[in-house]
Protein backbone atom coordinates (compact mmCIF):
# COMPACT_ATOMS: atom_id res chain seq x y z
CA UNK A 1 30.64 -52.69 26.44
CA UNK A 2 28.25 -49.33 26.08
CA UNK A 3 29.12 -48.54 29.43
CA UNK A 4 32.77 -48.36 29.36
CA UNK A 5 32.41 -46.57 26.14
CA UNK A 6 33.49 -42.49 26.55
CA UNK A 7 31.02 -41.40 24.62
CA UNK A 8 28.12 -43.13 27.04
CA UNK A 9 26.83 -41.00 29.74
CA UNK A 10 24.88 -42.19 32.45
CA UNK A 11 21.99 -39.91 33.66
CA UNK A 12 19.96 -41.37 36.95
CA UNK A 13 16.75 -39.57 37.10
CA UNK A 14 13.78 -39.01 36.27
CA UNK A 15 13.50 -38.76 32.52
CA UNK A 16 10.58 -36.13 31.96
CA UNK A 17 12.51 -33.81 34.65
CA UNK A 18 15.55 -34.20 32.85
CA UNK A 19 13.60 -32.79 29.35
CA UNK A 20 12.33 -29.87 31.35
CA UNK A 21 15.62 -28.94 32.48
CA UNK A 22 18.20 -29.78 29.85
CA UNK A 23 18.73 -27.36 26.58
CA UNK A 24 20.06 -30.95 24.63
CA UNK A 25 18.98 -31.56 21.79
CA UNK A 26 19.07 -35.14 21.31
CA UNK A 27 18.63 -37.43 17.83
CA UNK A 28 17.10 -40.47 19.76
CA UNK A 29 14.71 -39.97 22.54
CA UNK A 30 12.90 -43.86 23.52
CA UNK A 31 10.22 -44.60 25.94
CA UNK A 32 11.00 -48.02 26.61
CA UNK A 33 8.54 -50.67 28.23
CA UNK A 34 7.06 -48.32 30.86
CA UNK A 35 2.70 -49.21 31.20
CA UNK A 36 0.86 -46.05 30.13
CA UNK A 37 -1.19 -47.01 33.89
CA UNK A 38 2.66 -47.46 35.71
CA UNK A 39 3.77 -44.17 34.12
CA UNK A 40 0.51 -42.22 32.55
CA UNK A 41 3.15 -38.77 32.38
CA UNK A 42 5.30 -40.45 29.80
CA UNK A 43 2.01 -40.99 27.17
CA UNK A 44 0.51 -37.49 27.30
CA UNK A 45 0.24 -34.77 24.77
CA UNK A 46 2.32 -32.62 27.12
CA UNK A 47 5.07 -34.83 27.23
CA UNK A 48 5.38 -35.33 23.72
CA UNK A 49 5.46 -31.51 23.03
CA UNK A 50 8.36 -31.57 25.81
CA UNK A 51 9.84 -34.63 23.74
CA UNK A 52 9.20 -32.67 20.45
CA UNK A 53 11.03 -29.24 21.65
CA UNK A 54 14.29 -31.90 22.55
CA UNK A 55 14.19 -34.17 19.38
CA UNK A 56 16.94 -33.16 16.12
CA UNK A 57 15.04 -32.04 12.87
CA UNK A 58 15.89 -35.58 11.27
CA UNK A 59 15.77 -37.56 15.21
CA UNK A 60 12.86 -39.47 16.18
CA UNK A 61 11.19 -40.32 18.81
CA UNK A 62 10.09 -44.23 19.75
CA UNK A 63 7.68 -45.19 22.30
CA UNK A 64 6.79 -48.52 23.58
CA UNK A 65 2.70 -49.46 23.32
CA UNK A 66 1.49 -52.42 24.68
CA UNK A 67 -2.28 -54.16 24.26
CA UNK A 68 -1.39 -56.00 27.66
CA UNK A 69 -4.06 -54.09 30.06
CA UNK A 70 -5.45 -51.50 27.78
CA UNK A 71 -8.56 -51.36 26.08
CA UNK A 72 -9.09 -51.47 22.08
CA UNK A 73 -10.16 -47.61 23.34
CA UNK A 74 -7.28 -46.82 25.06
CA UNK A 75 -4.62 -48.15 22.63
CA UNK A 76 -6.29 -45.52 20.20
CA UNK A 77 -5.82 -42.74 21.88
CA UNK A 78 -1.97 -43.49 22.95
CA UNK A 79 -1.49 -43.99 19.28
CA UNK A 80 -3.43 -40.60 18.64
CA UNK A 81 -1.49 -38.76 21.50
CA UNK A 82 1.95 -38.81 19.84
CA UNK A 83 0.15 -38.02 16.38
CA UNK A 84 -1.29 -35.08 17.55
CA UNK A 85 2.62 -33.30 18.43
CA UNK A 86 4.45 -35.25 15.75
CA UNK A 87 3.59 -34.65 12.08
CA UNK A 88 4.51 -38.26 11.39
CA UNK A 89 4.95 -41.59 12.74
CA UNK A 90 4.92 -45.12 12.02
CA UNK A 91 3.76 -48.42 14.32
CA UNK A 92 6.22 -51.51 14.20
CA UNK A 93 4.99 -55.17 15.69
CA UNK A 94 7.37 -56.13 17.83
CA UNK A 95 5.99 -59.39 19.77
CA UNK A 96 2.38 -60.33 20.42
CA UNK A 97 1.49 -57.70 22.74
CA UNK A 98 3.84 -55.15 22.51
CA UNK A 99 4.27 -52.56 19.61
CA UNK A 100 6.92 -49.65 18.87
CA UNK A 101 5.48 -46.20 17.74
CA UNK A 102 8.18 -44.07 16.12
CA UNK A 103 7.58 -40.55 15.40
CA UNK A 104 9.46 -38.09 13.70
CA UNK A 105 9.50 -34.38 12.13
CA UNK A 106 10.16 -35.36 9.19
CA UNK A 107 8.68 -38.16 6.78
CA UNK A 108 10.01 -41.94 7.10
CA UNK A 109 12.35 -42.79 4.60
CA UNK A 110 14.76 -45.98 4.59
CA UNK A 111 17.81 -45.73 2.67
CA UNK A 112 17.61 -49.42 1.48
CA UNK A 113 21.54 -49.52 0.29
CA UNK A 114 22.41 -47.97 3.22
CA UNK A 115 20.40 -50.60 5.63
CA UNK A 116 21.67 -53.32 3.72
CA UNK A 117 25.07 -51.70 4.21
CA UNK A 118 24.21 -51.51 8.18
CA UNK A 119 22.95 -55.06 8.38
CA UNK A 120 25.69 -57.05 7.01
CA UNK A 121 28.31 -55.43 9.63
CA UNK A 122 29.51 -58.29 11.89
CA UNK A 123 29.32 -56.15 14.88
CA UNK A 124 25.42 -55.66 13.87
CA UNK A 125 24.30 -58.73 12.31
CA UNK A 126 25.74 -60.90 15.22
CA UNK A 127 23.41 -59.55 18.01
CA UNK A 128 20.30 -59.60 15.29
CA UNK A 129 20.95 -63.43 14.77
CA UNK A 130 20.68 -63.62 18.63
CA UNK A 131 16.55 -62.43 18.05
CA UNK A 132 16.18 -64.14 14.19
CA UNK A 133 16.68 -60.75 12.78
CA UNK A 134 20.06 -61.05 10.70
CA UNK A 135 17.82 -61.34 7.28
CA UNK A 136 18.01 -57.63 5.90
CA UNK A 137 13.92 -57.91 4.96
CA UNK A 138 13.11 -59.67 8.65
CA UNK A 139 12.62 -56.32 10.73
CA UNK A 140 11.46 -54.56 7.70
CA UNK A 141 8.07 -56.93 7.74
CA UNK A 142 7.52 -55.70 11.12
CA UNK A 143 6.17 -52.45 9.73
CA UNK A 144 2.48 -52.37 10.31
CA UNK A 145 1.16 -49.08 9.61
CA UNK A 146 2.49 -45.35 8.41
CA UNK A 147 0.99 -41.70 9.35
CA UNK A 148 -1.83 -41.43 7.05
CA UNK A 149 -3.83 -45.35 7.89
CA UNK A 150 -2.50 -43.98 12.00
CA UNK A 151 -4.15 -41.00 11.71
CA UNK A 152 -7.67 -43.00 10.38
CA UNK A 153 -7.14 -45.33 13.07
CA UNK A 154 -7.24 -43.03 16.04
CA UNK A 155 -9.76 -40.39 14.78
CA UNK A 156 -12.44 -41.04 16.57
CA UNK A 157 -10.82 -40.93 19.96
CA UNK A 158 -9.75 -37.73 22.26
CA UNK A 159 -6.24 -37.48 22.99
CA UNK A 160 -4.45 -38.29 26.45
CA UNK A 161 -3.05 -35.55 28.46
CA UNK A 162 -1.74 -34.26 31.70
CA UNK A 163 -4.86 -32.56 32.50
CA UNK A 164 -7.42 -35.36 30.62
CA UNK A 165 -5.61 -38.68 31.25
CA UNK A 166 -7.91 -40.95 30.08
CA UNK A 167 -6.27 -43.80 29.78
CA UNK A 168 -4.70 -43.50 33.31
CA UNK A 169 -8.07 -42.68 34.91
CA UNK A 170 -10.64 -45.49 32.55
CA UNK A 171 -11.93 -47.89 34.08
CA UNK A 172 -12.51 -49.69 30.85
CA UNK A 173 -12.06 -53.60 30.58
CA UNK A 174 -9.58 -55.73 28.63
CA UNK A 175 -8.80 -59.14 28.10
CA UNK A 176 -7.07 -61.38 25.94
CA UNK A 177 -9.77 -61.24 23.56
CA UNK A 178 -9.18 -57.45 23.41
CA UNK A 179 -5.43 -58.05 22.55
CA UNK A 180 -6.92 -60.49 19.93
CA UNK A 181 -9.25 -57.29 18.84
CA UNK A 182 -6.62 -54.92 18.35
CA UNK A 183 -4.33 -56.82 16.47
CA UNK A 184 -7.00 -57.99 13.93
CA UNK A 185 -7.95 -54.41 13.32
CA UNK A 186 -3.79 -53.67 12.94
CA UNK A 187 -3.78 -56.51 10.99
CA UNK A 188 -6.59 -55.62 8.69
CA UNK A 189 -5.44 -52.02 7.86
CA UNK A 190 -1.14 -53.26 7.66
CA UNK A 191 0.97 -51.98 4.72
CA UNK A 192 3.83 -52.60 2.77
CA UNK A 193 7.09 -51.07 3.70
CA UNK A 194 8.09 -50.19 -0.04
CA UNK A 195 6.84 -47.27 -0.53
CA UNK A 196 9.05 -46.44 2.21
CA UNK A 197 12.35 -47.61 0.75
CA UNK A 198 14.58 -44.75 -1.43
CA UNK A 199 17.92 -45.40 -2.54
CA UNK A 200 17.96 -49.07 -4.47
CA UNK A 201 21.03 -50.33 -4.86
CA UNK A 202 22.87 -51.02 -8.57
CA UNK A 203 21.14 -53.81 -9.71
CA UNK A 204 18.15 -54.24 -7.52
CA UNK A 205 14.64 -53.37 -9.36
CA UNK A 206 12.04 -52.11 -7.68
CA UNK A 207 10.01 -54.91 -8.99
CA UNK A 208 11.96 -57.59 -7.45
CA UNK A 209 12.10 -56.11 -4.54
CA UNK A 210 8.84 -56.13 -4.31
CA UNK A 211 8.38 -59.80 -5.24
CA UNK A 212 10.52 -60.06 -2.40
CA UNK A 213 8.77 -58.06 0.16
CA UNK A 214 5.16 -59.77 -1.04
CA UNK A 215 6.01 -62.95 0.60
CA UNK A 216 7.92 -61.49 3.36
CA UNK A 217 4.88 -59.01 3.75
CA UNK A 218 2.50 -62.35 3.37
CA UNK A 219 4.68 -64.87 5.15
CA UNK A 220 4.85 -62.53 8.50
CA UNK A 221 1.67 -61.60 8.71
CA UNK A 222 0.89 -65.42 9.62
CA UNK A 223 3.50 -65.74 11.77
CA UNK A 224 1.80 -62.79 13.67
CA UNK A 225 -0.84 -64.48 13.77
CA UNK A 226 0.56 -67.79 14.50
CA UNK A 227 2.70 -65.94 17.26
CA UNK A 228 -0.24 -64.62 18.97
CA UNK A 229 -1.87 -67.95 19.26
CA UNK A 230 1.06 -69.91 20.69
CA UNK A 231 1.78 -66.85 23.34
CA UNK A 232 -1.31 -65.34 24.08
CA UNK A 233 -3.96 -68.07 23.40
CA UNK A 234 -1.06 -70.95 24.19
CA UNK A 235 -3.40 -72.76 21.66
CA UNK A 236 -0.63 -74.62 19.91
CA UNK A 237 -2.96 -76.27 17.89
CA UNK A 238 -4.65 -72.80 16.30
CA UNK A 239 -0.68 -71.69 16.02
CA UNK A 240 0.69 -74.32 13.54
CA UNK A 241 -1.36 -74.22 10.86
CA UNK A 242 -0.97 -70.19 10.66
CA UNK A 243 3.44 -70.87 11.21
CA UNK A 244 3.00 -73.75 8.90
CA UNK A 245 1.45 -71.25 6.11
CA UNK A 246 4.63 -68.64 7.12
CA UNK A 247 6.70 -71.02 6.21
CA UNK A 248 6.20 -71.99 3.17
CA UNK A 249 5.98 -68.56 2.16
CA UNK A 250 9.82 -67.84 3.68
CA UNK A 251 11.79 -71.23 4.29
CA UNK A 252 14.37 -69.30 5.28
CA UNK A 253 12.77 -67.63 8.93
CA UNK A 254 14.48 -69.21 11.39
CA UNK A 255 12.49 -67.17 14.02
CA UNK A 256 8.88 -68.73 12.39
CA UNK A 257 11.35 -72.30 12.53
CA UNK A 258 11.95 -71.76 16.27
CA UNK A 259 8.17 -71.18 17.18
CA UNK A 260 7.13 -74.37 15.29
CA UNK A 261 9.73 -76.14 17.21
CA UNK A 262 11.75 -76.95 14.26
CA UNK A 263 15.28 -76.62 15.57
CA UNK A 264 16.05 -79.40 13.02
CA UNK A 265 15.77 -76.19 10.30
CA UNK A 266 18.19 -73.97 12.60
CA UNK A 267 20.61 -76.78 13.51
CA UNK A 268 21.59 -76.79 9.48
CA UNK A 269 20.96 -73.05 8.74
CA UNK A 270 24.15 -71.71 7.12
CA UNK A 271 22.60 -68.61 8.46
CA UNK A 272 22.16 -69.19 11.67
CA UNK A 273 25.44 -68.54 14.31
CA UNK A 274 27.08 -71.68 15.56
CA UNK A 275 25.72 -71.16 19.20
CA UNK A 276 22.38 -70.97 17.58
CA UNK A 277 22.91 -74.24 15.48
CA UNK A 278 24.46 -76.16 18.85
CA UNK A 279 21.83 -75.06 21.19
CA UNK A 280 19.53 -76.44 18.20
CA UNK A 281 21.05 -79.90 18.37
CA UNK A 282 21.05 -79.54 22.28
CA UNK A 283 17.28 -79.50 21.97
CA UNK A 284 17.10 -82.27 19.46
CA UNK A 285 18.87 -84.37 20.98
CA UNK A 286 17.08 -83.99 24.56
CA UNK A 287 13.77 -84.30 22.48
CA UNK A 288 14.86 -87.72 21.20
CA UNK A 289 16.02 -88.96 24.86
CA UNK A 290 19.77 -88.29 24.09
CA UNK A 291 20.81 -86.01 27.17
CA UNK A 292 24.60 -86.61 27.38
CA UNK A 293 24.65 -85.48 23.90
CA UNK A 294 22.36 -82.84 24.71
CA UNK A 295 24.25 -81.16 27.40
CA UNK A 296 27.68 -81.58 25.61
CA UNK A 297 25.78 -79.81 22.97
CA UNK A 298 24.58 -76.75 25.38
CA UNK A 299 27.93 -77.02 26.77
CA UNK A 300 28.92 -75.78 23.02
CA UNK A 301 26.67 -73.30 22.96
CA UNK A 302 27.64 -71.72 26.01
CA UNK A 303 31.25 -71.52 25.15
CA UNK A 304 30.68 -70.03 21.53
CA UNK A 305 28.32 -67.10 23.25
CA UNK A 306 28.39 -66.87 26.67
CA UNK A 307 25.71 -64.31 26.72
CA UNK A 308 23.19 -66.66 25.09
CA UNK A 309 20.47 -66.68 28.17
CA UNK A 310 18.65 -69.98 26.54
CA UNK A 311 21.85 -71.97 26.44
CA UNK A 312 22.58 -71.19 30.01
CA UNK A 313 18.59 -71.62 31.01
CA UNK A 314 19.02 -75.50 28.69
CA UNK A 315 22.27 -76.30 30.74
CA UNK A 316 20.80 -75.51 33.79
CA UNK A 317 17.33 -77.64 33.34
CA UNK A 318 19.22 -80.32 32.18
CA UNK A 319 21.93 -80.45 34.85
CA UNK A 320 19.59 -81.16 37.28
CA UNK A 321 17.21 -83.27 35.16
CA UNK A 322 20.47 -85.18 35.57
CA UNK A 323 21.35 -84.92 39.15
CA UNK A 324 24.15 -82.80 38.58
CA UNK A 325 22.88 -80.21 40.69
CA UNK A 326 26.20 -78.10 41.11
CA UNK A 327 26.58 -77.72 37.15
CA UNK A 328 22.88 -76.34 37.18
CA UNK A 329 23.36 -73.80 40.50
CA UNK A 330 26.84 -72.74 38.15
CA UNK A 331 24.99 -72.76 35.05
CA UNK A 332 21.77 -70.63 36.87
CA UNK A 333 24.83 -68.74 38.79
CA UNK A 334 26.10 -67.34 35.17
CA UNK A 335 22.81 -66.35 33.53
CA UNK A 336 22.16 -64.17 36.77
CA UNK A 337 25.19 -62.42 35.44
CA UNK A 338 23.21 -61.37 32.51
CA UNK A 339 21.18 -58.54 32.64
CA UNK A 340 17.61 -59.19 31.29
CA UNK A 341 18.09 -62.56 32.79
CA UNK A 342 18.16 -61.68 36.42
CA UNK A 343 14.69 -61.92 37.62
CA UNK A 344 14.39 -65.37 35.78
CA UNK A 345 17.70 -66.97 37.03
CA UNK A 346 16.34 -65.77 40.81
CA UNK A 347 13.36 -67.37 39.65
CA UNK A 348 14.80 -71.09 38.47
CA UNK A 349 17.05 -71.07 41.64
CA UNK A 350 14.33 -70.36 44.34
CA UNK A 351 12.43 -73.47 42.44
CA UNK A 352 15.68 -75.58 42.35
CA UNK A 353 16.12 -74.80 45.57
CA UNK A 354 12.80 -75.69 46.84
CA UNK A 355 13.33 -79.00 45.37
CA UNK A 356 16.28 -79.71 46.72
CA UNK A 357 15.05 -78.96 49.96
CA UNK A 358 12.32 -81.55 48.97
CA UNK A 359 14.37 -83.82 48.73
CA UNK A 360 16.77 -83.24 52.07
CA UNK A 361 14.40 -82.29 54.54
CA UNK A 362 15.58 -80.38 57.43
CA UNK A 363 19.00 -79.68 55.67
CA UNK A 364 20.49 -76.50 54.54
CA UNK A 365 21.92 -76.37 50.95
CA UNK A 366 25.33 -74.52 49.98
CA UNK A 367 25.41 -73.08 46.74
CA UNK A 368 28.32 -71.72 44.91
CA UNK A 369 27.55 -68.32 43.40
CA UNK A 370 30.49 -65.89 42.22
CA UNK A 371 33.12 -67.50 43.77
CA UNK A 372 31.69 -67.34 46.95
CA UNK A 373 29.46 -70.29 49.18
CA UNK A 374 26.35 -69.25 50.35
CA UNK A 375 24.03 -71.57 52.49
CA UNK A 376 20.56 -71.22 52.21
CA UNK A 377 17.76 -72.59 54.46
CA UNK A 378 13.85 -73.30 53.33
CA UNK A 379 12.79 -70.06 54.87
CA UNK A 380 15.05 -68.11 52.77
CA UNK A 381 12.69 -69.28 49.36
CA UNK A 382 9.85 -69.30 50.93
């Protein structure tokens, strides 16, 4: 728990104020899914330089981009922004519209024996295997671009500051078919990561590492691709053969397994955690029409991680899919308990309870949440 730890300090504040008024120098400084058009002080050349006076000689800095509502314009210059107070960065895909930027003073290097070293810790490789990322290469073929193909990128755009904000001030249109622009051009110019890695371990060769990080290099960039068809486009059909492609080149990504739907491959993955493989054969079985076996099998899932969101979202579906509406309320109750479910679980229960006030007109419903009863009418989810 990072918040009972005693070396965790809470600051509530504003986070540019806090810079300008703190001596600390820190090794870690991330701006983290703020829009540059929510918060346009947090992607300016004057914030950086703040950011750059605060940041160790080895720290670095990460900043969240995003293609969602900028133009193919705009992302350039928030990409030339940090470059222009940083001497180097790096740009990381991290889903199909959002991207991490991660500058630093000094020249990227990964420590390959050390990462592998890293990875392999239980206490680290158990919340990767939550996101698909326990494989040592898997966040490694998120690496897109490095200083030098950045620095081409963004050339021919001005830089975004406190006194010029461009991007907060454009008027300049986007659409998914800018998102679909931007990545293409990413795409198009993306590197390999080895020149990058230092430090081989005894007995690894550089050259089959790098047979290795060809088809990881090859088999991600179609799952990108394959990604940003099934999210952005929702064109399932345009997806598959891209994830299809993915996987043949690494039979072993569960996370391009879970976007084809093949939970068939994750239900028998030795590397997969057990309340990955259960919530797996939850899904298969409710696919094939067996839904006691599929909610005995969420059940499982629930009780081997009880922070597993999806579990608790499949239990909750299904509950009431069943009629058991109090096991979905409990089931809805507990994944409000987790944090970056909150606004989702307030979600599903405003729709469950809709329906169930579809189906008892004129009745209030009681709901158990935390121990306690709380009775809700229609005009409380309206």
């Amino acid at each position: 728990d990072v918040l009972r730890d005693p070396r965790f300090r809470w600051i509530l504040g504003d986070g540019r104020n806090h810079l300008l008024a703190t001596d600390q120098i820190y090794d870690v400084i991330s701006i983290n899914a703020v829009h540059p058009r929510m918060s346009p002080s947090l992607y300016t050349t004057d914030f950086y330089e703040l950011v750059d006076g605060r940041l160790a000689d080895d720290g670095f800095v990460c900043v969240w981009l995003t293609t969602h509502g900028v133009s193919k314009r705009e992302f350039k210059m928030l990409v030339r922004s940090l470059l222009e107070v940083v001497p180097n960065a790096s740009l990381w895909d991290v889903n199909s519209q959002h991207l991490v930027m991660v500058g630093s003073k000094r020249p990227l290097r990964i420590d390959y024996e050390l990462w592998l070293d890293r990875h392999t810790r239980d206490s680290v490789k158990g919340h990767l295997a939550q996101v698909h990322l326990d494989h040592p290469q898997a966040i490694l073929s998120h690496f897109l671009l490095d200083t030098s193909a950045l620095r081409d990128y963004s050339r021919d755009v001005p830089v975004n500051s406190d006194d010029h904000g461009h991007v907060e001030f454009s008027r300049e249109a986007s659409s998914p078919a800018t998102k679909a622009e931007i990545l293409s051009e990413l795409l198009e110019l993306r590197q390999s990561i080895l020149p990058l890695l230092t430090n081989l371990p005894q007995g690894v060769s550089r050259s089959s590492l790098f047979d290795e990080s060809v088809s990881h290099f090859l088999a991600s960039g179609q799952s990108i691709l394959g990604r940003f068809h099934l999210s952005i486009a929702q064109d399932r059909a345009a997806a598959e053969p891209y994830l299809e492609r993915s996987m043949i080149l690494w039979p072993e990504s569960d996370a391009t397994a879970h976007l084809l739907g093949k939970c068939s491959h994750v239900a028998v993955s030795p590397r997969a955690s057990e309340f990955q493989r259960a919530w797996a054969r939850g899904w298969i079985h409710e696919r094939d029409g067996h839904l006691p076996e599929a909610m005995a099998a969420y059940r499982d899932a629930v009780r081997s991680n009880p922070a597993f969101a999806a579990a608790h979202r499949s239990t909750a579906v299904l509950a009431e899919r069943l009629g058991n509406y109090e096991e979905a309320i409990t089931a809805i109750s507990d994944l409000r308990k987790l944090k970056d479910s909150r606004s989702y679980a307030r979600w599903q229960m405003a729709i469950m309870l809709q329906r169930e006030f579809a189906r008892r007109p004129g009745e209030s419903v009681t709901v158990p949440i935390d121990g306690n009863e709380l009775r809700f009418t229609p005009d409380d989810v309206r």
